[in-house]
PDB file of N, CA and C in Angstrom:
ATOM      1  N   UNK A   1      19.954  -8.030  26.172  1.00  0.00           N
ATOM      2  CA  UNK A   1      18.506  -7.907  26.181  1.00  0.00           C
ATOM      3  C   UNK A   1      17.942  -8.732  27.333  1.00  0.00           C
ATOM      4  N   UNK A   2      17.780  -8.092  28.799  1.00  0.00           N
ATOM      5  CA  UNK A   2      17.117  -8.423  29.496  1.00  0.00           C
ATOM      6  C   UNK A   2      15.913  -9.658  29.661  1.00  0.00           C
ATOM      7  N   UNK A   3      14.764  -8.881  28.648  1.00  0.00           N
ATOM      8  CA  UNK A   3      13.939  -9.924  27.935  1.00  0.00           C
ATOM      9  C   UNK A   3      14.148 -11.190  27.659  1.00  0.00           C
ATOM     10  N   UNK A   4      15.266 -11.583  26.773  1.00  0.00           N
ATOM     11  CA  UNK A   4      15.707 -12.949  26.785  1.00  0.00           C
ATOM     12  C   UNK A   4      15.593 -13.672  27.756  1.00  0.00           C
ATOM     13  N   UNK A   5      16.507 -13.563  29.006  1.00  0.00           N
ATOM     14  CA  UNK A   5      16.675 -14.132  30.147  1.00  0.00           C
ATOM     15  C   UNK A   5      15.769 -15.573  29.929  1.00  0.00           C
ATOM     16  N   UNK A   6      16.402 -16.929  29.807  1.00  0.00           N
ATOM     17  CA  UNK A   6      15.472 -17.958  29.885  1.00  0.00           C
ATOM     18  C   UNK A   6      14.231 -17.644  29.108  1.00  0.00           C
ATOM     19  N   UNK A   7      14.275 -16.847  28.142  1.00  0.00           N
ATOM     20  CA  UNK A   7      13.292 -17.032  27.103  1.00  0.00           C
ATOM     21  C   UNK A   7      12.946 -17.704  26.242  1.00  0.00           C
ATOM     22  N   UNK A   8      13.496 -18.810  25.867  1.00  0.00           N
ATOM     23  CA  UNK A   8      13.680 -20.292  25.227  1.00  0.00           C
ATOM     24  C   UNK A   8      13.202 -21.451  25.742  1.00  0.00           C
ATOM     25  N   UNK A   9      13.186 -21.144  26.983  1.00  0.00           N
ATOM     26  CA  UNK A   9      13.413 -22.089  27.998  1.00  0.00           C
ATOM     27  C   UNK A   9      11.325 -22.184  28.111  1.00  0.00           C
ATOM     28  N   UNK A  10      11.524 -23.611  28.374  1.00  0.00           N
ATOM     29  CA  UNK A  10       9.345 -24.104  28.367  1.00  0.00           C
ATOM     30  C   UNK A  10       9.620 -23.367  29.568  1.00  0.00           C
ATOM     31  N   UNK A  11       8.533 -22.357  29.725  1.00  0.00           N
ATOM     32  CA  UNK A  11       8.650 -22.175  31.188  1.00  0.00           C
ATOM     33  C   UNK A  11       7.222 -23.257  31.785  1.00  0.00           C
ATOM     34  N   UNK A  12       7.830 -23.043  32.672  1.00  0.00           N
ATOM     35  CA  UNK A  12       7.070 -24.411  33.885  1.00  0.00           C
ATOM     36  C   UNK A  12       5.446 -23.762  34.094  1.00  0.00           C
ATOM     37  N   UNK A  13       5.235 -22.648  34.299  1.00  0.00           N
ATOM     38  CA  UNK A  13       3.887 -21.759  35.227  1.00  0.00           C
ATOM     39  C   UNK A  13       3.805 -20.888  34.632  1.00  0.00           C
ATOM     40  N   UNK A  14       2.323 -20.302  35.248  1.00  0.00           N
ATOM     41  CA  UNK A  14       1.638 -18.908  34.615  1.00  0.00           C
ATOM     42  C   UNK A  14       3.007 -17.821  35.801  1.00  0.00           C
ATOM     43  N   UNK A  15       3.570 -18.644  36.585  1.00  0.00           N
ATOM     44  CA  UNK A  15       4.026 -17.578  37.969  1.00  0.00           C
ATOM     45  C   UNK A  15       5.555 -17.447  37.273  1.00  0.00           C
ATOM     46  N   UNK A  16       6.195 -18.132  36.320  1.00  0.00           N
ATOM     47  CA  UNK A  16       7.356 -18.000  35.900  1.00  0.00           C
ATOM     48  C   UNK A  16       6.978 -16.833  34.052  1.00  0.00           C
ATOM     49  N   UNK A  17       6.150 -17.062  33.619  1.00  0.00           N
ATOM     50  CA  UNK A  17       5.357 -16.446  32.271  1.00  0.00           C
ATOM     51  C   UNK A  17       5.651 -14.802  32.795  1.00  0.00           C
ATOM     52  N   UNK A  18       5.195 -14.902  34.316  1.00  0.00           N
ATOM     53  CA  UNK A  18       4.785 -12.960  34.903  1.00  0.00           C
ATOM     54  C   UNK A  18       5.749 -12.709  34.931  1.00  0.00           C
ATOM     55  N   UNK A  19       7.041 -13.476  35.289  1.00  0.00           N
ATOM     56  CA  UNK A  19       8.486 -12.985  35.513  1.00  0.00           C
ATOM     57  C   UNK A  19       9.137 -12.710  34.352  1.00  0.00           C
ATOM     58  N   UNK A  20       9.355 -13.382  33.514  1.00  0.00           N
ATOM     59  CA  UNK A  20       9.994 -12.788  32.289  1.00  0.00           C
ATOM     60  C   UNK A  20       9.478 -11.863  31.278  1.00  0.00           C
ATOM     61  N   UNK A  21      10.327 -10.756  31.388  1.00  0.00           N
ATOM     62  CA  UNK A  21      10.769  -9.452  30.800  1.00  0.00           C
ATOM     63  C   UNK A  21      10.167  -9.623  29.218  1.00  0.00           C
ATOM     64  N   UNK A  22       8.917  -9.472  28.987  1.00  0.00           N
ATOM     65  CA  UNK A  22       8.294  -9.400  27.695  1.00  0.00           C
ATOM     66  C   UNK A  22       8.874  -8.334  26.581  1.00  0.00           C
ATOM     67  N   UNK A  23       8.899  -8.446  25.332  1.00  0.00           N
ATOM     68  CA  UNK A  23       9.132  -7.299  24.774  1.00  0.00           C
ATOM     69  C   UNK A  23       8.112  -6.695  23.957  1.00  0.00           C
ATOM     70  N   UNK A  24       8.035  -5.663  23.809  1.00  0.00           N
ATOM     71  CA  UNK A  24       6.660  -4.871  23.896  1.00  0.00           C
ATOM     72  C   UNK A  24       6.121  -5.056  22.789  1.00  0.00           C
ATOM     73  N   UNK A  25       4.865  -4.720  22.556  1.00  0.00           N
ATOM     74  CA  UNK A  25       3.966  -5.307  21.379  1.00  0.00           C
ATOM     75  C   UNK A  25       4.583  -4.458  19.591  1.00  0.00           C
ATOM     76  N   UNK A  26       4.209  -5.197  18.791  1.00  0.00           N
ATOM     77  CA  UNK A  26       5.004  -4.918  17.774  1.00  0.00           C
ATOM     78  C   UNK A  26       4.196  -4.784  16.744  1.00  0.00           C
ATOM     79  N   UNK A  27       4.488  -3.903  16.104  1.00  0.00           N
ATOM     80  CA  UNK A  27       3.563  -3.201  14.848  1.00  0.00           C
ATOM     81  C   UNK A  27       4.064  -3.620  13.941  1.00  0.00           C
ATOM     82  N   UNK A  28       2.976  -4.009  13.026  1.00  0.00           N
ATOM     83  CA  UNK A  28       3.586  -4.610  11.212  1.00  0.00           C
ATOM     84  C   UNK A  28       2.876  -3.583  10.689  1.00  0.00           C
ATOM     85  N   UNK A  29       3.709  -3.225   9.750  1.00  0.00           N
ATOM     86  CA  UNK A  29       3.434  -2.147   8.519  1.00  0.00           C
ATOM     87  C   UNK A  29       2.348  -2.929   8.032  1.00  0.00           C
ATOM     88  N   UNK A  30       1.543  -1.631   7.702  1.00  0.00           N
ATOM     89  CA  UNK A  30      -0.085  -2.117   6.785  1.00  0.00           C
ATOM     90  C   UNK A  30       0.461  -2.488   6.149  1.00  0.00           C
ATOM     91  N   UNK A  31      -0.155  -3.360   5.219  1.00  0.00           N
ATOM     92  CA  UNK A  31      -0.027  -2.985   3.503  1.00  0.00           C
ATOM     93  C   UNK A  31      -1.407  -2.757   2.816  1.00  0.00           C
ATOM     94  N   UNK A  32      -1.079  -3.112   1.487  1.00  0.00           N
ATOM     95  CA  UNK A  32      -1.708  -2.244   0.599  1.00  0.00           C
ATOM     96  C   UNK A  32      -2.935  -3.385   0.898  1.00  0.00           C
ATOM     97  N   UNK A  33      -4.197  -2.391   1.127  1.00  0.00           N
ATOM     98  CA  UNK A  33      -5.924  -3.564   1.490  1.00  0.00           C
ATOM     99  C   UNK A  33      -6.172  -3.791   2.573  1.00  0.00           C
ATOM    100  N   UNK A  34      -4.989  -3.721   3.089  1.00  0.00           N
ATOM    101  CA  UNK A  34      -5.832  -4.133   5.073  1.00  0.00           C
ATOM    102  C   UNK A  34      -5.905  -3.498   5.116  1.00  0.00           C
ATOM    103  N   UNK A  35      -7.044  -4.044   6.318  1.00  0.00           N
ATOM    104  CA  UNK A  35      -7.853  -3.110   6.720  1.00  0.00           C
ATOM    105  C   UNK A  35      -7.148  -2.470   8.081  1.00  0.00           C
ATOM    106  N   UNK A  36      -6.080  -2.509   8.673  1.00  0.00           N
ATOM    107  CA  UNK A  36      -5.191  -1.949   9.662  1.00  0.00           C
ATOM    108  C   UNK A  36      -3.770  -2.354   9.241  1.00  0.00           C
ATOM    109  N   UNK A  37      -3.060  -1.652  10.278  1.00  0.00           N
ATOM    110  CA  UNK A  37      -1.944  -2.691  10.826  1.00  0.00           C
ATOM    111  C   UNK A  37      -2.191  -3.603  11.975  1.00  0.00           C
ATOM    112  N   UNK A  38      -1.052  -4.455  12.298  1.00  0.00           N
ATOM    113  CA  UNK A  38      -1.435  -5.553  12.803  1.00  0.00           C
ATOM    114  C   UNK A  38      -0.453  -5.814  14.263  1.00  0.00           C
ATOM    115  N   UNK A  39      -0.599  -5.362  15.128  1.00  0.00           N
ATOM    116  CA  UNK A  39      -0.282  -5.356  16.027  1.00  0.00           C
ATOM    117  C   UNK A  39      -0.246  -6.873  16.653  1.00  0.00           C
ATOM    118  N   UNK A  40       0.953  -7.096  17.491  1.00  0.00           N
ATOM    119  CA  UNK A  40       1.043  -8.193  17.817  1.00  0.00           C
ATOM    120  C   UNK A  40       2.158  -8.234  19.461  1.00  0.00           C
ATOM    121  N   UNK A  41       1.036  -8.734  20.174  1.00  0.00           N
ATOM    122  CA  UNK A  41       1.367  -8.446  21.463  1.00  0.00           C
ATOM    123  C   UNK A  41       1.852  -9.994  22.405  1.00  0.00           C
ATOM    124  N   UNK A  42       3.448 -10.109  22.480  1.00  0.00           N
ATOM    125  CA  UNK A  42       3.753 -11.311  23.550  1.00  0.00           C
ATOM    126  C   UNK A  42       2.960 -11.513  24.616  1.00  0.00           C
ATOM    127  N   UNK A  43       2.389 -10.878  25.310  1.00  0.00           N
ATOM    128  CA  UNK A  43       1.957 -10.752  26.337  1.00  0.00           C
ATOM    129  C   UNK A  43       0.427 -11.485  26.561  1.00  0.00           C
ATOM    130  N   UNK A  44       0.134 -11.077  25.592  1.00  0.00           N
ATOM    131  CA  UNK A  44      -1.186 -11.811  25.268  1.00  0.00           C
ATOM    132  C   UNK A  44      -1.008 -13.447  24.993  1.00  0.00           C
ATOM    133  N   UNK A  45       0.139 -13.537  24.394  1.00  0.00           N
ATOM    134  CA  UNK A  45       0.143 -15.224  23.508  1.00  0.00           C
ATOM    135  C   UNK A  45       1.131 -15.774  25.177  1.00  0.00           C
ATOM    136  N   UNK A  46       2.308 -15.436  25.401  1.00  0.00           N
ATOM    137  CA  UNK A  46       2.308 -16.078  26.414  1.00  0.00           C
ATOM    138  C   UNK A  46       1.349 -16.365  27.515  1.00  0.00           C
ATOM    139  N   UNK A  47       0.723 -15.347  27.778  1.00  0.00           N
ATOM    140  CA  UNK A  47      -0.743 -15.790  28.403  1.00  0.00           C
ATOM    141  C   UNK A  47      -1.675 -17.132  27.987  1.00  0.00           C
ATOM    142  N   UNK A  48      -1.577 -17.277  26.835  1.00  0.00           N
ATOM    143  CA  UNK A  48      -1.817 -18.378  26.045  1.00  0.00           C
ATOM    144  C   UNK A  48      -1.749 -19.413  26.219  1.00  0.00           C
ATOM    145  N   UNK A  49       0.210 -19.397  25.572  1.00  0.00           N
ATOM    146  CA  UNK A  49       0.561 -20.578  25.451  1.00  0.00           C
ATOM    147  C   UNK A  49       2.228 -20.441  25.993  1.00  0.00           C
ATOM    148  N   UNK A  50       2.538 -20.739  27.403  1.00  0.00           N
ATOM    149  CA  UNK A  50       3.558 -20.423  28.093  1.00  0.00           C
ATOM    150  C   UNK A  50       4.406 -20.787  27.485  1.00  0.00           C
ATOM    151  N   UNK A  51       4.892 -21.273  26.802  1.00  0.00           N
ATOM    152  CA  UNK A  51       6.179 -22.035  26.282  1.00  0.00           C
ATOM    153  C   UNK A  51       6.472 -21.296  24.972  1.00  0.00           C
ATOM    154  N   UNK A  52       7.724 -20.589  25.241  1.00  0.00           N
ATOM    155  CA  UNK A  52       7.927 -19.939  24.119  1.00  0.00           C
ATOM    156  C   UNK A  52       8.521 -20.118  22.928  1.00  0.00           C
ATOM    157  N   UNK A  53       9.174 -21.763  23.456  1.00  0.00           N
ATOM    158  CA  UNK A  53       9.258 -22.181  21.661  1.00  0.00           C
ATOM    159  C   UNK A  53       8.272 -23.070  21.081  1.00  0.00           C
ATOM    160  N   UNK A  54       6.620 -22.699  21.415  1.00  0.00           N
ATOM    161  CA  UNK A  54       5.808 -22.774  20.348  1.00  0.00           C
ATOM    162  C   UNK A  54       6.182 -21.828  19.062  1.00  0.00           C
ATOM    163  N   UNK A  55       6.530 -20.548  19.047  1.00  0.00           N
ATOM    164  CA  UNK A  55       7.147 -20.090  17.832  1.00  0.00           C
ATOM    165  C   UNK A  55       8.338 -19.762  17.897  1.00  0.00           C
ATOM    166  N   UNK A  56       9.220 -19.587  19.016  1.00  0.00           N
ATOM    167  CA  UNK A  56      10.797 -19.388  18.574  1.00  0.00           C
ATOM    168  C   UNK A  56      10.988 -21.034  18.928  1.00  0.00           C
ATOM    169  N   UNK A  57      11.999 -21.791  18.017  1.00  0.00           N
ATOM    170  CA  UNK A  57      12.634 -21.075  17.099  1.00  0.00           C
ATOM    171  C   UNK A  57      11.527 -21.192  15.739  1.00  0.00           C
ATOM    172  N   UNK A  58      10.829 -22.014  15.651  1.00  0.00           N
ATOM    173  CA  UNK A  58      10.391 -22.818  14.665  1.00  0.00           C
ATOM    174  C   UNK A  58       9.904 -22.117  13.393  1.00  0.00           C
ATOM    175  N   UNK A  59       8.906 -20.958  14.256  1.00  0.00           N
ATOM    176  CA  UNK A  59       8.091 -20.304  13.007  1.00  0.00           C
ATOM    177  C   UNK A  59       9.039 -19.152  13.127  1.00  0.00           C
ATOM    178  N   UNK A  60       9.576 -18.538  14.469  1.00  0.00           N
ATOM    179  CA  UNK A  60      10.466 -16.868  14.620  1.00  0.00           C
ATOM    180  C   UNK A  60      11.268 -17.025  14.585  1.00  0.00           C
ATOM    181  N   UNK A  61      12.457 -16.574  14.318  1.00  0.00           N
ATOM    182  CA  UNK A  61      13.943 -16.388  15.253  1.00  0.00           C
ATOM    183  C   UNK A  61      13.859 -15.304  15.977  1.00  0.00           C
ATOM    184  N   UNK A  62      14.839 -15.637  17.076  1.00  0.00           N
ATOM    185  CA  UNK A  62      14.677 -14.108  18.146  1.00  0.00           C
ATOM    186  C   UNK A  62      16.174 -13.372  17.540  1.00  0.00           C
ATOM    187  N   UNK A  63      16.501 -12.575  18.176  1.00  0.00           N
ATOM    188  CA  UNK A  63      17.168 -11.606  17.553  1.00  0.00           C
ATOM    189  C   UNK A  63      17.096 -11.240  16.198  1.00  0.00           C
ATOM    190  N   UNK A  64      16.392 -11.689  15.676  1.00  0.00           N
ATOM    191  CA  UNK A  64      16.771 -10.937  13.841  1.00  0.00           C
ATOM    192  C   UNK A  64      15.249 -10.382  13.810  1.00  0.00           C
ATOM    193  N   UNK A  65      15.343  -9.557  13.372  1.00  0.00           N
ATOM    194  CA  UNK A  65      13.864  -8.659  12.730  1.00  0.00           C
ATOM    195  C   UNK A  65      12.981  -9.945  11.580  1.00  0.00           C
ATOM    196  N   UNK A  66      11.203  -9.500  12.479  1.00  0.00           N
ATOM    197  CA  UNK A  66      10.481 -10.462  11.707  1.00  0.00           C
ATOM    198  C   UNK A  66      10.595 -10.149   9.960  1.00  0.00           C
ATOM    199  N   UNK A  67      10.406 -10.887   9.465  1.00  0.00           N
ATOM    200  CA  UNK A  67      10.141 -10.576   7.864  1.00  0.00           C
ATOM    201  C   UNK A  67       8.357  -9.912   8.002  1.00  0.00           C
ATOM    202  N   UNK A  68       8.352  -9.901   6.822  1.00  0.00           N
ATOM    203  CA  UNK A  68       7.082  -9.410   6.570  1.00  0.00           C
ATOM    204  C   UNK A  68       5.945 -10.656   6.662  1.00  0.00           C
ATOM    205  N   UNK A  69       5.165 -10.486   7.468  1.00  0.00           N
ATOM    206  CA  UNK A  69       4.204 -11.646   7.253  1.00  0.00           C
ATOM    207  C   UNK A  69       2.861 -11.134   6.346  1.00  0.00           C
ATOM    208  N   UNK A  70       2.799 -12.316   5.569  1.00  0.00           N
ATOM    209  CA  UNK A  70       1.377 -12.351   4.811  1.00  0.00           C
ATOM    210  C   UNK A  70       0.574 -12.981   5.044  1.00  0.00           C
ATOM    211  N   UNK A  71      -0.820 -12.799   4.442  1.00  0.00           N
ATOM    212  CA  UNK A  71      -2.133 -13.323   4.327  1.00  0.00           C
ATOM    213  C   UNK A  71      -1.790 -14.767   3.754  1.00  0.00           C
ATOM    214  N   UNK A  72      -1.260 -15.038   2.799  1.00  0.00           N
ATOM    215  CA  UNK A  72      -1.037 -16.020   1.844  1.00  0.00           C
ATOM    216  C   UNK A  72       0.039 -16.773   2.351  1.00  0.00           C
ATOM    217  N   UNK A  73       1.064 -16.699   3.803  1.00  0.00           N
ATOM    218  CA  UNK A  73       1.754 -17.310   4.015  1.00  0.00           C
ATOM    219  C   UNK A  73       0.623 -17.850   5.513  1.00  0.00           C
ATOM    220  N   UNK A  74       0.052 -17.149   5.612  1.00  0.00           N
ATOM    221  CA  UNK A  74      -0.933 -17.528   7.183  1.00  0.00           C
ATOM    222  C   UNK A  74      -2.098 -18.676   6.477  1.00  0.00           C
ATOM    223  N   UNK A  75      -2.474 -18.393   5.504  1.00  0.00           N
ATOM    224  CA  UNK A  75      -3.432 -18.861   4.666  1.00  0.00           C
ATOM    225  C   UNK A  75      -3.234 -21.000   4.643  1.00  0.00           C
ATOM    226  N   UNK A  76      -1.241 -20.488   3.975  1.00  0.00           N
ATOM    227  CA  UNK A  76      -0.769 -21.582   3.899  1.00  0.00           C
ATOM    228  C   UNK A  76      -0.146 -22.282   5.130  1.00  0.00           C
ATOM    229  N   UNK A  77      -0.673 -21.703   6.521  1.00  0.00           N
ATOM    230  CA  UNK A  77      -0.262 -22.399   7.436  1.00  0.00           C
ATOM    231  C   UNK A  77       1.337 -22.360   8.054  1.00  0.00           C
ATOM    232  N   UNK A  78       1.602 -21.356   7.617  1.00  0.00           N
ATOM    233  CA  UNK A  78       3.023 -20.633   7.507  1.00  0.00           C
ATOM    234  C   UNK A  78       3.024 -19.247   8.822  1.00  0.00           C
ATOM    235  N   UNK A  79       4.334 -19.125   9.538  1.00  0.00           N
ATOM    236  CA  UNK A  79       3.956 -18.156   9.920  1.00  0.00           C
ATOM    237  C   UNK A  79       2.839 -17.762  11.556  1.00  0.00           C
ATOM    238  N   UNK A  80       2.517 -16.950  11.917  1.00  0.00           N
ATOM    239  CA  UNK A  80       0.885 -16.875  12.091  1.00  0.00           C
ATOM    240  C   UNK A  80      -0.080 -18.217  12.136  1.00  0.00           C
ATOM    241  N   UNK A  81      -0.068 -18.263  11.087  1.00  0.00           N
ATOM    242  CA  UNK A  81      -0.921 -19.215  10.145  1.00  0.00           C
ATOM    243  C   UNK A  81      -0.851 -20.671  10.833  1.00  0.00           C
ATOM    244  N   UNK A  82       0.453 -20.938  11.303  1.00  0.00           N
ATOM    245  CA  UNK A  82       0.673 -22.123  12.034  1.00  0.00           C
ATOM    246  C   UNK A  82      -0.489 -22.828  12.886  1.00  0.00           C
ATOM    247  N   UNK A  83      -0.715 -21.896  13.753  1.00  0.00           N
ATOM    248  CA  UNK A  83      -1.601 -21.503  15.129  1.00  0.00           C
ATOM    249  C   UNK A  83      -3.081 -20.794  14.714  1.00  0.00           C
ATOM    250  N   UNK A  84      -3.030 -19.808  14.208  1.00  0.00           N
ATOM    251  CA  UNK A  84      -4.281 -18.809  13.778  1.00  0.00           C
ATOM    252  C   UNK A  84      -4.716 -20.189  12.216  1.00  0.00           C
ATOM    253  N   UNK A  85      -5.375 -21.286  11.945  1.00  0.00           N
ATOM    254  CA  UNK A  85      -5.536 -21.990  11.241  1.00  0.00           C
ATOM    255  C   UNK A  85      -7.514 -22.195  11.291  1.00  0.00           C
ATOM    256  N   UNK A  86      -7.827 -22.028  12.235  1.00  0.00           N
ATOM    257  CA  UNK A  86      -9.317 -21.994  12.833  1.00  0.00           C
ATOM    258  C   UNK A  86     -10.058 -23.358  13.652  1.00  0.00           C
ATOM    259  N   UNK A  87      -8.617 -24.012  14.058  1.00  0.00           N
ATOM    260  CA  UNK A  87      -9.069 -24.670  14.744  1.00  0.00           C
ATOM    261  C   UNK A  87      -8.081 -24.887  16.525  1.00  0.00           C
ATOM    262  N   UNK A  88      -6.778 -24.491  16.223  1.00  0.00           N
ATOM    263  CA  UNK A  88      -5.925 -24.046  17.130  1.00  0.00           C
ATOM    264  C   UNK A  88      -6.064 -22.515  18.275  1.00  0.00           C
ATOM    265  N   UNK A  89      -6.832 -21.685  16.499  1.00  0.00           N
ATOM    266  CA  UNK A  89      -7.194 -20.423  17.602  1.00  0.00           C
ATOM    267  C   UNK A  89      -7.599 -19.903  15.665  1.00  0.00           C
ATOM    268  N   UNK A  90      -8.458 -18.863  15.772  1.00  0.00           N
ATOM    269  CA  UNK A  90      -9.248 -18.233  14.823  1.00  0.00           C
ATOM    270  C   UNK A  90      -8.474 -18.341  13.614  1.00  0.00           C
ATOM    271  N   UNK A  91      -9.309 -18.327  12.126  1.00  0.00           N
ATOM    272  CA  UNK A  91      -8.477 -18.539  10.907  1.00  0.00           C
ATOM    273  C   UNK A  91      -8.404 -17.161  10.692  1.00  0.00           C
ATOM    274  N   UNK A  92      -7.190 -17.360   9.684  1.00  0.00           N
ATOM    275  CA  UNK A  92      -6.919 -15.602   8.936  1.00  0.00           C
ATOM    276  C   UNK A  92      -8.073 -15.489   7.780  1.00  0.00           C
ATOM    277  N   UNK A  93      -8.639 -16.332   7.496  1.00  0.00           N
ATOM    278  CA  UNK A  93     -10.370 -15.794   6.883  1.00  0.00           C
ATOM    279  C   UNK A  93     -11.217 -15.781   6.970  1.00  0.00           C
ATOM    280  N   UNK A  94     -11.502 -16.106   9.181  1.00  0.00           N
ATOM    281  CA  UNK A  94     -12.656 -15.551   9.591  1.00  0.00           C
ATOM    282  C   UNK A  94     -12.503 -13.672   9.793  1.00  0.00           C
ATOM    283  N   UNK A  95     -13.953 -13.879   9.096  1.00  0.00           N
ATOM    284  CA  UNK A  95     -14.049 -12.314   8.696  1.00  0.00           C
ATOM    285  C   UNK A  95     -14.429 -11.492  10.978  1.00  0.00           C
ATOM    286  N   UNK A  96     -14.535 -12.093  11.351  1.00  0.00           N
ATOM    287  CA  UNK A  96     -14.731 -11.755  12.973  1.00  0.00           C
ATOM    288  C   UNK A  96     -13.677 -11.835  13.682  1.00  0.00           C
ATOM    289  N   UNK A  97     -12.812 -12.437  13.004  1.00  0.00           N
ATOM    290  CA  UNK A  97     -11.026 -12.246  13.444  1.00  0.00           C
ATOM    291  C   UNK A  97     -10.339 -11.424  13.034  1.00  0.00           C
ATOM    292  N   UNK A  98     -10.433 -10.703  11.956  1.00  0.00           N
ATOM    293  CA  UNK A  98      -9.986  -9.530  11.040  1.00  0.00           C
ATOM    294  C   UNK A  98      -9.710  -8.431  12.539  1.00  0.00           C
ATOM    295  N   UNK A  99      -9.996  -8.040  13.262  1.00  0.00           N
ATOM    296  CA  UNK A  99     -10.079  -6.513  14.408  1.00  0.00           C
ATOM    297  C   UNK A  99      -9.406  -7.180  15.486  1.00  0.00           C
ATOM    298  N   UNK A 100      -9.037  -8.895  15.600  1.00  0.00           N
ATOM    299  CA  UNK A 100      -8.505  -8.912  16.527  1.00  0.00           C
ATOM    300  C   UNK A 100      -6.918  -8.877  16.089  1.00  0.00           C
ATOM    301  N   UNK A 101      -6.579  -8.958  15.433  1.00  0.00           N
ATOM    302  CA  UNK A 101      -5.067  -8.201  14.388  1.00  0.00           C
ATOM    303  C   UNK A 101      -5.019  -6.970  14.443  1.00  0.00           C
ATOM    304  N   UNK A 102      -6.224  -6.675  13.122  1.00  0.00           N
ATOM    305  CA  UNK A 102      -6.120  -5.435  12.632  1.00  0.00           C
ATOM    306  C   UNK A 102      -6.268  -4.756  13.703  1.00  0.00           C
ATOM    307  N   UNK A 103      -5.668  -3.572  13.558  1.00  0.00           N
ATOM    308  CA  UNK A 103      -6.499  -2.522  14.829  1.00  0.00           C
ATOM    309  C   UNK A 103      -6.751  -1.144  13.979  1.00  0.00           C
ATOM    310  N   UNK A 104      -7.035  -1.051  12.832  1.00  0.00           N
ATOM    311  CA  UNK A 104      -7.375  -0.085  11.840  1.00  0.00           C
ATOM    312  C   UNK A 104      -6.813   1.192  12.176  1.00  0.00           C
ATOM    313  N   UNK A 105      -7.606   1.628  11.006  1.00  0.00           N
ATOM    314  CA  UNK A 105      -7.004   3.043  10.875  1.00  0.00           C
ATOM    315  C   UNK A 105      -7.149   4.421  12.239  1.00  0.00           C
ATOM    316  N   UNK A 106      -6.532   4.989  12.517  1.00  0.00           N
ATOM    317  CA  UNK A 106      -6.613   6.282  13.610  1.00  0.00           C
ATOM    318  C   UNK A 106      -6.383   4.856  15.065  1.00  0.00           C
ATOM    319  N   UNK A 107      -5.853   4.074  14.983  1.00  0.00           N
ATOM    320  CA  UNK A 107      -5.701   3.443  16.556  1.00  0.00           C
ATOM    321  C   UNK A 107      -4.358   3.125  16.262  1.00  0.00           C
ATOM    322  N   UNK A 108      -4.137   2.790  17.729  1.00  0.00           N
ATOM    323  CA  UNK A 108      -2.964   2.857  17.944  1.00  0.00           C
ATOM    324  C   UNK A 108      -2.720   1.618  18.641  1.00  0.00           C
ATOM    325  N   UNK A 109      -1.613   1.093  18.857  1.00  0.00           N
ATOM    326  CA  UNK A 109      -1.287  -0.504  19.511  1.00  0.00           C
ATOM    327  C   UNK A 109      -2.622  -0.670  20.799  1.00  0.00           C
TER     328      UNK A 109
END
């Protein structure tokens, strides 16, 4: 997996962030009440926050498929939740943060 390449690794710059091989944005199955699925795009968060073990390894592992994330594990600061808390970057129960996840029904990533 290409992507990897020094993907662990703090990268130093926004000019080393452009170079590594992102992997493409990733769809979580609705579930039952949201109001979408929840799309979730590297590209955006490394833009962010260059260093990619702010969540690998700690909150992700890379190679293994995410589990299912919840409301109630983001809630508890778990997860998501780590970061998305409302003071790091928007809470999972501001209701004006809900569309920047969700991307509802009939849209697409």
């Amino acid at each position: 997996m290409a992507w990897l390449t020094g993907a662990v690794l703090a990268l130093g710059g926004h000019a080393a962030a452009q170079q590594l091989r992102l992997p493409p944005d990733m769809a979580y199955t609705k579930a039952e009440g949201s109001p979408g699925k929840v799309v979730f795009s590297h590209q955006f968060h490394v833009a962010v926050s260059e260093k990619c073990t702010t969540c690998h390894v700690r909150l992700f592992r890379m190679l293994e498929p995410t589990r299912q994330v919840t409301h109630a594990d983001m809630e508890a600061g778990k997860s998501c939740g780590a970061c998305h808390n409302g003071q790091m970057a928007f809470g999972p129960t501001e209701a004006a943060g809900c569309s920047r996840c969700h991307v509802g029904e009939g849209k697409s990533s």
